[in-house]
PDB file of N, CA and C in Angstrom:
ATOM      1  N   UNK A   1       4.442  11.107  -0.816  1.00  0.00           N
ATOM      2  CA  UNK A   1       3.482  10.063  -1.133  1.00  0.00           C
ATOM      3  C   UNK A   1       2.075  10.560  -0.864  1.00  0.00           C
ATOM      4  N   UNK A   2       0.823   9.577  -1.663  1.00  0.00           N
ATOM      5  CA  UNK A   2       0.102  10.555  -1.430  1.00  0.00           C
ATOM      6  C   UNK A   2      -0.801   9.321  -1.176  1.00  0.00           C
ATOM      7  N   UNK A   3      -1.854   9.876   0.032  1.00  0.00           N
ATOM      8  CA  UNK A   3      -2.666   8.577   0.272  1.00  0.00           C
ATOM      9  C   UNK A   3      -4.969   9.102  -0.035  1.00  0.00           C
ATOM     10  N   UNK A   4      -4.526   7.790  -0.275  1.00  0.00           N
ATOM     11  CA  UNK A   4      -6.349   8.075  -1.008  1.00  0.00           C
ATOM     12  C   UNK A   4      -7.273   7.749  -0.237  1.00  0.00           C
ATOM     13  N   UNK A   5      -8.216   8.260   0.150  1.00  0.00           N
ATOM     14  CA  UNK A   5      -9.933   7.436   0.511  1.00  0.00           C
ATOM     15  C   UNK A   5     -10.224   7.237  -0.501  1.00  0.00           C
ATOM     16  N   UNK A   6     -10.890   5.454  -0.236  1.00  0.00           N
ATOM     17  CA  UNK A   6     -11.958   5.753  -1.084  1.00  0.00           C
ATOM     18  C   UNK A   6     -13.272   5.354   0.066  1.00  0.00           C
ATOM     19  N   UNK A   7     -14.063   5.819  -0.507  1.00  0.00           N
ATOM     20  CA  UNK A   7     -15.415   5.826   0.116  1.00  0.00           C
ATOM     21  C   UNK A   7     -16.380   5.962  -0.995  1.00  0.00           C
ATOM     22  N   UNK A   8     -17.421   5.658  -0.330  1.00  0.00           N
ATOM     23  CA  UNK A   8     -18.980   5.856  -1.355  1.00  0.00           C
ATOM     24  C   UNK A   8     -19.996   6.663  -0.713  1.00  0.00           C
ATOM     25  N   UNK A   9     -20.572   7.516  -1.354  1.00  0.00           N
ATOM     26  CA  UNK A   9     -21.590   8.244  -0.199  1.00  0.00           C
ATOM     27  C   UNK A   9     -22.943   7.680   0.197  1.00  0.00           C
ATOM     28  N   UNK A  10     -22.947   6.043   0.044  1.00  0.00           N
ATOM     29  CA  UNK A  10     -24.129   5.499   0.391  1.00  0.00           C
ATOM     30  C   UNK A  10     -23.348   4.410   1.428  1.00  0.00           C
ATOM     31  N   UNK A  11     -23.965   3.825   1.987  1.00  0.00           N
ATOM     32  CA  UNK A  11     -23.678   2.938   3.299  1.00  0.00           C
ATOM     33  C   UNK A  11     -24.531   1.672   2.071  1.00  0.00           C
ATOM     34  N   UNK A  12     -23.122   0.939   1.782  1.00  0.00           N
ATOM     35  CA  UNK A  12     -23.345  -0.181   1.141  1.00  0.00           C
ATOM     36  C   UNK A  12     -22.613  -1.446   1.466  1.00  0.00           C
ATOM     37  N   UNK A  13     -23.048  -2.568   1.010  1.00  0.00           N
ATOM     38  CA  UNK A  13     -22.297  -3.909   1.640  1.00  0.00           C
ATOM     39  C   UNK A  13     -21.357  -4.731   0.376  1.00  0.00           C
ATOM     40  N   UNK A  14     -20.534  -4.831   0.192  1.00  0.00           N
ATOM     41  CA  UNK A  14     -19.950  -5.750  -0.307  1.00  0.00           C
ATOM     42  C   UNK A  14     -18.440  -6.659   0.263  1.00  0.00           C
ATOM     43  N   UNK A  15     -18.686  -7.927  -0.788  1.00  0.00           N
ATOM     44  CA  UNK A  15     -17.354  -8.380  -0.376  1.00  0.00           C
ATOM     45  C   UNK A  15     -16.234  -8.151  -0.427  1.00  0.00           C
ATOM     46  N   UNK A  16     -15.664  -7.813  -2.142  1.00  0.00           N
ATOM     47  CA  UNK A  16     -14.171  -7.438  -2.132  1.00  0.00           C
ATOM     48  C   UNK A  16     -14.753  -6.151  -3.227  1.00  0.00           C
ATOM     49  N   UNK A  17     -13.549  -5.211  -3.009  1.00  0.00           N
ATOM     50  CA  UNK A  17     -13.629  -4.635  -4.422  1.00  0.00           C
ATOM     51  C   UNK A  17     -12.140  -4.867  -4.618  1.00  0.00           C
ATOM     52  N   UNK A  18     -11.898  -4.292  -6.425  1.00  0.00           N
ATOM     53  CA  UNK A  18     -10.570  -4.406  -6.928  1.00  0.00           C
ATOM     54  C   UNK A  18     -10.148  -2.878  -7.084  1.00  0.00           C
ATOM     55  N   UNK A  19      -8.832  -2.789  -6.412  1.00  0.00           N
ATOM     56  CA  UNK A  19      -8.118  -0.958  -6.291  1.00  0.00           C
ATOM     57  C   UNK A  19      -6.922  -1.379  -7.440  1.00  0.00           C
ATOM     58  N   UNK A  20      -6.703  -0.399  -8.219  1.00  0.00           N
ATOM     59  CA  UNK A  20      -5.393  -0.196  -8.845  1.00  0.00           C
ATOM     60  C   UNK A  20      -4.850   0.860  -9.047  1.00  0.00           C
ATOM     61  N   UNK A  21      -3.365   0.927  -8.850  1.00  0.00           N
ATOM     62  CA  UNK A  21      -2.743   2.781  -9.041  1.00  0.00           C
ATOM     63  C   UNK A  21      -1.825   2.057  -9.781  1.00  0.00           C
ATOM     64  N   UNK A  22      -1.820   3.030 -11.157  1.00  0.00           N
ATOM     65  CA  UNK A  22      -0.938   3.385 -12.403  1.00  0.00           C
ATOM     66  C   UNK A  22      -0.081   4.124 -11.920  1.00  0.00           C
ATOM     67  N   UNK A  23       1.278   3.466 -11.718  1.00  0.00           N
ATOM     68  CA  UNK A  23       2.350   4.355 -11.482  1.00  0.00           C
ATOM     69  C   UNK A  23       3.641   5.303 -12.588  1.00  0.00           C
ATOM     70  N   UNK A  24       3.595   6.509 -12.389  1.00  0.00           N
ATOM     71  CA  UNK A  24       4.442   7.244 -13.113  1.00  0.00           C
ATOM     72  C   UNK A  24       5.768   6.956 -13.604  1.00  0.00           C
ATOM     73  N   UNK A  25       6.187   6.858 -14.794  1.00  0.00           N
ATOM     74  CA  UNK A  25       7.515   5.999 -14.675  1.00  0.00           C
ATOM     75  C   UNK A  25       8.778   6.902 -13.322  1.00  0.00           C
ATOM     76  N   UNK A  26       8.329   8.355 -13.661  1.00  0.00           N
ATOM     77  CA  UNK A  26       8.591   9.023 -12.147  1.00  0.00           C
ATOM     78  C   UNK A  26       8.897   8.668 -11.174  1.00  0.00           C
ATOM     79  N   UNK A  27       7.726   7.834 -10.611  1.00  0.00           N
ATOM     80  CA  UNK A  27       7.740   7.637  -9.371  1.00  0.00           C
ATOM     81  C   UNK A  27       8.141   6.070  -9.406  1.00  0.00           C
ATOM     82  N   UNK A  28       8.515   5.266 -10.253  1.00  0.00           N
ATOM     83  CA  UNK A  28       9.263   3.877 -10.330  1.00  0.00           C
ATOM     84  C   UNK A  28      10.347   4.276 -10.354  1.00  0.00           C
ATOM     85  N   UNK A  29      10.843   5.211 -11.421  1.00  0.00           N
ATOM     86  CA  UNK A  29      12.338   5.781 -11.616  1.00  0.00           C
ATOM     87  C   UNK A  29      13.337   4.771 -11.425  1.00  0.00           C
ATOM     88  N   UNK A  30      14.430   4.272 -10.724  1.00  0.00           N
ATOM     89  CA  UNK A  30      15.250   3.277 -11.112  1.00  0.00           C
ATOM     90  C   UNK A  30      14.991   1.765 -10.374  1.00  0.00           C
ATOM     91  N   UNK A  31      13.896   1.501  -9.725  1.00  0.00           N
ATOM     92  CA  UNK A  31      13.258   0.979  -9.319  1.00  0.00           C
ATOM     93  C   UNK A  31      12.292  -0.464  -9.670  1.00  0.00           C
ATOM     94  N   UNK A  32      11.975  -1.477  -9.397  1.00  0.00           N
ATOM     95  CA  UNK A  32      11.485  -2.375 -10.254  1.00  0.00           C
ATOM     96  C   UNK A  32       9.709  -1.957  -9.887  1.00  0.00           C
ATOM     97  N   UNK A  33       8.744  -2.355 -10.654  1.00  0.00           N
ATOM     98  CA  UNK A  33       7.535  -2.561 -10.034  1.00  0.00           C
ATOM     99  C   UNK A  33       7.190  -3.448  -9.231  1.00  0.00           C
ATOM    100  N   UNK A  34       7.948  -4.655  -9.094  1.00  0.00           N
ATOM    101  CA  UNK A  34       7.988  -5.564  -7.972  1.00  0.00           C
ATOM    102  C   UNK A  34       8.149  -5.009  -6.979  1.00  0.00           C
ATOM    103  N   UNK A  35       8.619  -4.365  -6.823  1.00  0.00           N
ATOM    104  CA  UNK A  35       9.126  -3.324  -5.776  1.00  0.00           C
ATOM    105  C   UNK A  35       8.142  -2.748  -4.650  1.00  0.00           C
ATOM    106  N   UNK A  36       6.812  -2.030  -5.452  1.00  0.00           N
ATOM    107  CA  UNK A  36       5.622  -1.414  -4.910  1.00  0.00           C
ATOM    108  C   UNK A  36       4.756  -1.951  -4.740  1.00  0.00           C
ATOM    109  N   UNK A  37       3.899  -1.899  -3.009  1.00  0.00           N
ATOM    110  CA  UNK A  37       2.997  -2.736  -2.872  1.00  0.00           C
ATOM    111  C   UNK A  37       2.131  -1.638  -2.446  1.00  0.00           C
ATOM    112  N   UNK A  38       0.558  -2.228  -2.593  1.00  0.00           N
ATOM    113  CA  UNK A  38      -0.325  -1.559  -1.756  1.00  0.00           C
ATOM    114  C   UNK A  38      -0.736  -1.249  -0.280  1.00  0.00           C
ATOM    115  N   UNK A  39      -1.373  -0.290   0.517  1.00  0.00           N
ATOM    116  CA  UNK A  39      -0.745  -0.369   1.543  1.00  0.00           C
ATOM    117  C   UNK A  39      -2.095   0.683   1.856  1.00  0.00           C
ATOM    118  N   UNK A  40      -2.865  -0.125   3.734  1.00  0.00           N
ATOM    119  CA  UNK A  40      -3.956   0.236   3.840  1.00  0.00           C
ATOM    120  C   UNK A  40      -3.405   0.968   4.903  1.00  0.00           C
ATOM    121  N   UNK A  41      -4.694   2.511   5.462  1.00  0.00           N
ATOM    122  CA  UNK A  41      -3.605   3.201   6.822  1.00  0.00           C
ATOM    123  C   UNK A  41      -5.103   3.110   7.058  1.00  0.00           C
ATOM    124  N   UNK A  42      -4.750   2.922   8.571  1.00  0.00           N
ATOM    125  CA  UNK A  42      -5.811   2.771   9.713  1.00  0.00           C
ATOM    126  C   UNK A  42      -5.772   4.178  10.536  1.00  0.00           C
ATOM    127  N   UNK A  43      -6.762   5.328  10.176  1.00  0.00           N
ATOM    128  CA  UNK A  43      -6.529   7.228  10.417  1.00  0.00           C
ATOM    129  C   UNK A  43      -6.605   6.907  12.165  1.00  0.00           C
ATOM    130  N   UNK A  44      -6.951   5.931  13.004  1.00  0.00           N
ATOM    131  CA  UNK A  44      -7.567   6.201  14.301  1.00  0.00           C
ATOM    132  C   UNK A  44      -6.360   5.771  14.594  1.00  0.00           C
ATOM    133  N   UNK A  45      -5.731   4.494  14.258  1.00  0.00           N
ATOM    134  CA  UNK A  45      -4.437   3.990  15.144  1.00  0.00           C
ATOM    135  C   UNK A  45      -3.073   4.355  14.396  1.00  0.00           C
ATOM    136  N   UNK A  46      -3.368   4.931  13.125  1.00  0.00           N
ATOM    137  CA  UNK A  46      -1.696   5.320  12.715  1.00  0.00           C
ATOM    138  C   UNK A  46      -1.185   3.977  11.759  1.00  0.00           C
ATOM    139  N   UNK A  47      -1.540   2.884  12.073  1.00  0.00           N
ATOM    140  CA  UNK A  47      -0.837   1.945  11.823  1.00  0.00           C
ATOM    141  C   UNK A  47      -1.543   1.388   9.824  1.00  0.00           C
ATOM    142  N   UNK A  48       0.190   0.885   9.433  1.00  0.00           N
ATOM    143  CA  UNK A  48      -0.279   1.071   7.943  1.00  0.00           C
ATOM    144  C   UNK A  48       0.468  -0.365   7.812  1.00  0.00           C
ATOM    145  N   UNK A  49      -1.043  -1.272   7.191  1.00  0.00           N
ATOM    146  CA  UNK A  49      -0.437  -2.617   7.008  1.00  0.00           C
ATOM    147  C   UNK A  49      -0.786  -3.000   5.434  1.00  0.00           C
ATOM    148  N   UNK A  50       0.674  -3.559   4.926  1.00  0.00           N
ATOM    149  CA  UNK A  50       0.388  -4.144   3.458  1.00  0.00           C
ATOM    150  C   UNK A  50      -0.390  -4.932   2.950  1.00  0.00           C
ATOM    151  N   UNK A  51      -0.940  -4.332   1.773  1.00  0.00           N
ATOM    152  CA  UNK A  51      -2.161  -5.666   1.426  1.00  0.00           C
ATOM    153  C   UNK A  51      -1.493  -6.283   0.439  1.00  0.00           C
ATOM    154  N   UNK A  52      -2.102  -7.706   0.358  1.00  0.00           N
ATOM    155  CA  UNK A  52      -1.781  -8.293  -1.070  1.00  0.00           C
ATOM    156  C   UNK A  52      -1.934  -7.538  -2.296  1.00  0.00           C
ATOM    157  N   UNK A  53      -0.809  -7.427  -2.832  1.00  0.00           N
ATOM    158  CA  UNK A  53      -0.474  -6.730  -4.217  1.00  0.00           C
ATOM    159  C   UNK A  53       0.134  -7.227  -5.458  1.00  0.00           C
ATOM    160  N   UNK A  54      -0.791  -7.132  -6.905  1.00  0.00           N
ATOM    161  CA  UNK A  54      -0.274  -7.990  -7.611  1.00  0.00           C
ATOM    162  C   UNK A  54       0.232  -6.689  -8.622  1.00  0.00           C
ATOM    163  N   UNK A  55       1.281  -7.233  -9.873  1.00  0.00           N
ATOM    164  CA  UNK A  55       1.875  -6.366 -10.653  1.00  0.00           C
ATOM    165  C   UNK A  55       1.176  -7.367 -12.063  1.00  0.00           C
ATOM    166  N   UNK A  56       0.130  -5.616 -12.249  1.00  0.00           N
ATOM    167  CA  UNK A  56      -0.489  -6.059 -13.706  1.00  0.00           C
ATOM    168  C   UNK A  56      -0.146  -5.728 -14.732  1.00  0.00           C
ATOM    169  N   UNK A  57       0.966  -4.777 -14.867  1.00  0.00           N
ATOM    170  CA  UNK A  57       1.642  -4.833 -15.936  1.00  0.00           C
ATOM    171  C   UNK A  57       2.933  -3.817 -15.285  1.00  0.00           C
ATOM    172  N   UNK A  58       3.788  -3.304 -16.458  1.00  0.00           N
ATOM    173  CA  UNK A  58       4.923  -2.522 -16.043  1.00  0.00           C
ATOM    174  C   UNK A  58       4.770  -1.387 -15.037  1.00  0.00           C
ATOM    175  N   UNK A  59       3.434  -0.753 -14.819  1.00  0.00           N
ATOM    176  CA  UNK A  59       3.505   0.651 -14.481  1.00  0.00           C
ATOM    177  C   UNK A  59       2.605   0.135 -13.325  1.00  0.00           C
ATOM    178  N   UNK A  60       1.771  -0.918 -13.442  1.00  0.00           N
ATOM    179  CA  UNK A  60       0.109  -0.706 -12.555  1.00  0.00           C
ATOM    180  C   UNK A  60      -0.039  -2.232 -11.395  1.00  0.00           C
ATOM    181  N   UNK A  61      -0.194  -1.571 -10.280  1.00  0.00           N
ATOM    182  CA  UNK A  61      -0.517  -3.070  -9.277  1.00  0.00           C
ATOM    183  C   UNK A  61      -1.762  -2.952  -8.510  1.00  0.00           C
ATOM    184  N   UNK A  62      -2.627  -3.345  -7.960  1.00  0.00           N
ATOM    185  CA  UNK A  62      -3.939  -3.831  -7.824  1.00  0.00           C
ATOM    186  C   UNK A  62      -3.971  -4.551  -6.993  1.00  0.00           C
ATOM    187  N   UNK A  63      -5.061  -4.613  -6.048  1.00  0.00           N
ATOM    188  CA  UNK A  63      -5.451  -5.793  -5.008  1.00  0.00           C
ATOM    189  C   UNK A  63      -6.763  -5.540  -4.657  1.00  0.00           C
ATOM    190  N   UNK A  64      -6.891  -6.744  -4.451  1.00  0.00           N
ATOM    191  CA  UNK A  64      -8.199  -6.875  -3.888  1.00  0.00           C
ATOM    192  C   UNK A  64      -8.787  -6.706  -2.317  1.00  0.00           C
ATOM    193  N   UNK A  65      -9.611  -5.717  -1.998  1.00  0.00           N
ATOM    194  CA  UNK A  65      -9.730  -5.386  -0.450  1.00  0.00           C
ATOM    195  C   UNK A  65     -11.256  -5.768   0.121  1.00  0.00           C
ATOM    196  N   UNK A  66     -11.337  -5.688   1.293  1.00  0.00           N
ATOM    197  CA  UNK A  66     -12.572  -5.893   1.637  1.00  0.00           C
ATOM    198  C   UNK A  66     -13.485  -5.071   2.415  1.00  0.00           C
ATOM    199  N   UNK A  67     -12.677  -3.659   1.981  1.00  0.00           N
ATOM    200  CA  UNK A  67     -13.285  -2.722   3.219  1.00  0.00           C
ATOM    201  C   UNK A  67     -13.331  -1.167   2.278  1.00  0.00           C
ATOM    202  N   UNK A  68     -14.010   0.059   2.257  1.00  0.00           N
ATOM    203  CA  UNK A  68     -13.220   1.217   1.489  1.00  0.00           C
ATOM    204  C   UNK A  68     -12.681   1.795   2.811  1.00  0.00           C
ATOM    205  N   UNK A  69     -11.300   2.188   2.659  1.00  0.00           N
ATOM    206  CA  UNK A  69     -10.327   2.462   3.667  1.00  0.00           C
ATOM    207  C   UNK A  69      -9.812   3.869   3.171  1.00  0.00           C
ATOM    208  N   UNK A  70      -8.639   4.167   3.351  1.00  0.00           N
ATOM    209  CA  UNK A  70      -7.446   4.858   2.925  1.00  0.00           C
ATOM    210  C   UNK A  70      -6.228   4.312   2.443  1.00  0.00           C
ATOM    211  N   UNK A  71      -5.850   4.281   1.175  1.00  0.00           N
ATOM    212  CA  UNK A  71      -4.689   3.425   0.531  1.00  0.00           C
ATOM    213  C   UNK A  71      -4.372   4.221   0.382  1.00  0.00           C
ATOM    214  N   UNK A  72      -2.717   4.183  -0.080  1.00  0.00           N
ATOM    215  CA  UNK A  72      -1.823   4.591  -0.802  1.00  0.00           C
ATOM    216  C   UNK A  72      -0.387   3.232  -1.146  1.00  0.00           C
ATOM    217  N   UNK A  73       0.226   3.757  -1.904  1.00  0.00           N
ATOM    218  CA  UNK A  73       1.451   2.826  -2.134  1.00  0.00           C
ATOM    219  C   UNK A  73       2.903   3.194  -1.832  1.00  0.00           C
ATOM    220  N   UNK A  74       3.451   2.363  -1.759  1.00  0.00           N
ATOM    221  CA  UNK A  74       4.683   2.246  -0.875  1.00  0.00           C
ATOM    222  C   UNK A  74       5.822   1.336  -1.702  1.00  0.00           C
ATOM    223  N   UNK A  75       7.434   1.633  -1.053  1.00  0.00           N
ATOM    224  CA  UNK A  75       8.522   0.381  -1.901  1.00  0.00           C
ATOM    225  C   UNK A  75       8.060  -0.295  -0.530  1.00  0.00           C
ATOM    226  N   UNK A  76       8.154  -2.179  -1.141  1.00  0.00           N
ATOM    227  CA  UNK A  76       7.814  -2.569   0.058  1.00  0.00           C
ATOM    228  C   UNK A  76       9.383  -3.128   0.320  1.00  0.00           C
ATOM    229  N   UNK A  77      10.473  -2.761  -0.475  1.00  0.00           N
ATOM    230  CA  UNK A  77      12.004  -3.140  -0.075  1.00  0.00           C
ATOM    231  C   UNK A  77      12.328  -2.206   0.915  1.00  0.00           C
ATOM    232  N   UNK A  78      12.056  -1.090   0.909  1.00  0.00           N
ATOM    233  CA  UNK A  78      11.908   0.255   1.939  1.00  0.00           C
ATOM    234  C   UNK A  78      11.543  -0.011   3.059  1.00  0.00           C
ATOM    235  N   UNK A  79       9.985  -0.691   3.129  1.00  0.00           N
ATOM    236  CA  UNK A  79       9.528  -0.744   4.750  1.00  0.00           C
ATOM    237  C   UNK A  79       9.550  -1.962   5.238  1.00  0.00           C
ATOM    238  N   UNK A  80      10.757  -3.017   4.808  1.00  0.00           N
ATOM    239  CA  UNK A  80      11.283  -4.242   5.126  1.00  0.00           C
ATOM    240  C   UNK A  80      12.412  -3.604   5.870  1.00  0.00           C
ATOM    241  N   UNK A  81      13.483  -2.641   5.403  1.00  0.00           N
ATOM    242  CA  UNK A  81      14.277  -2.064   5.362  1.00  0.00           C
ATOM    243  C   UNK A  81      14.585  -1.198   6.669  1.00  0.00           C
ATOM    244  N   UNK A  82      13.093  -0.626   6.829  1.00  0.00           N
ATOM    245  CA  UNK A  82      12.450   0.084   8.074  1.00  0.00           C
ATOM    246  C   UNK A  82      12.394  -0.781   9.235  1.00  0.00           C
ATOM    247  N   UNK A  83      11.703  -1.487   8.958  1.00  0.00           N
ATOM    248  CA  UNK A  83      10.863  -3.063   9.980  1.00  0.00           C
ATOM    249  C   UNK A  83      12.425  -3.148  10.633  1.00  0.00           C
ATOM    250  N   UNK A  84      13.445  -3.633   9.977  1.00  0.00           N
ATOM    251  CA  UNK A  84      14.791  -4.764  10.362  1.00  0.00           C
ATOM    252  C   UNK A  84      15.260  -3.356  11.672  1.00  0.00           C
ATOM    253  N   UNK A  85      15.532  -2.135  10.675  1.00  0.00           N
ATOM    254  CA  UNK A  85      16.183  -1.336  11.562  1.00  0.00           C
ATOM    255  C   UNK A  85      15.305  -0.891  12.903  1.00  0.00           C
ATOM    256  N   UNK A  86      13.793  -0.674  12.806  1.00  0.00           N
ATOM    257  CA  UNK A  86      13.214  -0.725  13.922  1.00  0.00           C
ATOM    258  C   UNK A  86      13.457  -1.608  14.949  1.00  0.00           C
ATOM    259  N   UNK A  87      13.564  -3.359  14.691  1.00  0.00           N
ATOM    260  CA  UNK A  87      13.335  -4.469  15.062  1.00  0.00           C
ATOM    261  C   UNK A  87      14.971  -3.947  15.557  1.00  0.00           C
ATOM    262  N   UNK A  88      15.856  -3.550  15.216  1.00  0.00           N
ATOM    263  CA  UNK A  88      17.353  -3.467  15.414  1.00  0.00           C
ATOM    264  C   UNK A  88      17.356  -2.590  16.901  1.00  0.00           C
ATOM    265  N   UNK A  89      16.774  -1.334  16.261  1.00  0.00           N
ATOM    266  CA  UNK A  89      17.309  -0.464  17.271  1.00  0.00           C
ATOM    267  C   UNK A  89      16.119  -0.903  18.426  1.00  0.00           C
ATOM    268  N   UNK A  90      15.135  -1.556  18.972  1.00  0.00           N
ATOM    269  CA  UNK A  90      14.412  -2.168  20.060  1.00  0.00           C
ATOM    270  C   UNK A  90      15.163  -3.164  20.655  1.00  0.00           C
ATOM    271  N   UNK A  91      15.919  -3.918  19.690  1.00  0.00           N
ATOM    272  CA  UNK A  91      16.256  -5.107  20.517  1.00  0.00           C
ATOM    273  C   UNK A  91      18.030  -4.475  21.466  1.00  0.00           C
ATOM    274  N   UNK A  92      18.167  -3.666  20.493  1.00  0.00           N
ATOM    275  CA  UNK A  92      19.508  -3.110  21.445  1.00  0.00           C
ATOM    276  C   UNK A  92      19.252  -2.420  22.874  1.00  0.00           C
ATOM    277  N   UNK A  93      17.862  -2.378  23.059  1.00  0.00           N
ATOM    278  CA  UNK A  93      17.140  -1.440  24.300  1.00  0.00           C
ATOM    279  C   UNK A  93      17.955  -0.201  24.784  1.00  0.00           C
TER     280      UNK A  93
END
C-alpha cells in the first residue's frame, strides 16, 4: 500500500478540501469498492484513523478532510477484521 502527503508549500488556511484515489481494477480485484475507505496516518503517533469515505463511482472514493495530512487507502472489511482480533487477543490477557 502506498501512502501520500499532501501538502502545499505555502502555509495556508482553509476549511475542507476534497481528496480522491482512482483505484486500479488491480487493486479492487475480487473485491467490492464499498469495501475501500480512506484513511489518515498520524507520522508522530503511528496511529491511522478512517475518514469518511464516499464511493463516486466503480473505481474512485473521496472525502472530504480538514487538514493536508498523509492518506492512503485501505479494505475497511480488513481493519474491522484486525480491530475484532486485536480486541480478541487483549481481552484474553
Amino acid at each position: 500500500s502506498h501512502i501520500i502527503e499532501i501538502k502545499h508549500p505555502d502555509s495556508m488556511e482553509f476549511e475542507s478540501a476534497n481528496i480522491s484515489f482512482t483505484l486500479d481494477k488491480s487493486i479492487i480485484g475480487n473485491h467490492s469498492i464499498n469495501e475501500f475507505e480512506i484513511l489518515r496516518f498520524e507520522p508522530l503517533t503511528g496511529e491511522v484513523i478512517p475518514v469518511d469515505t464516499t464511493v463516486d463511482s466503480d473505481n474512485t472514493i473521496s472525502a472530504n478532510v480538514s487538514e493536508l495530512c498523509y492518506y492512503g487507502i485501505g479494505n475497511a472489511l480488513e481493519r474491522y477484521k484486525f480491530v475484532i482480533k486485536k480486541q480478541i487477543l487483549t481481552t484474553k490477557g
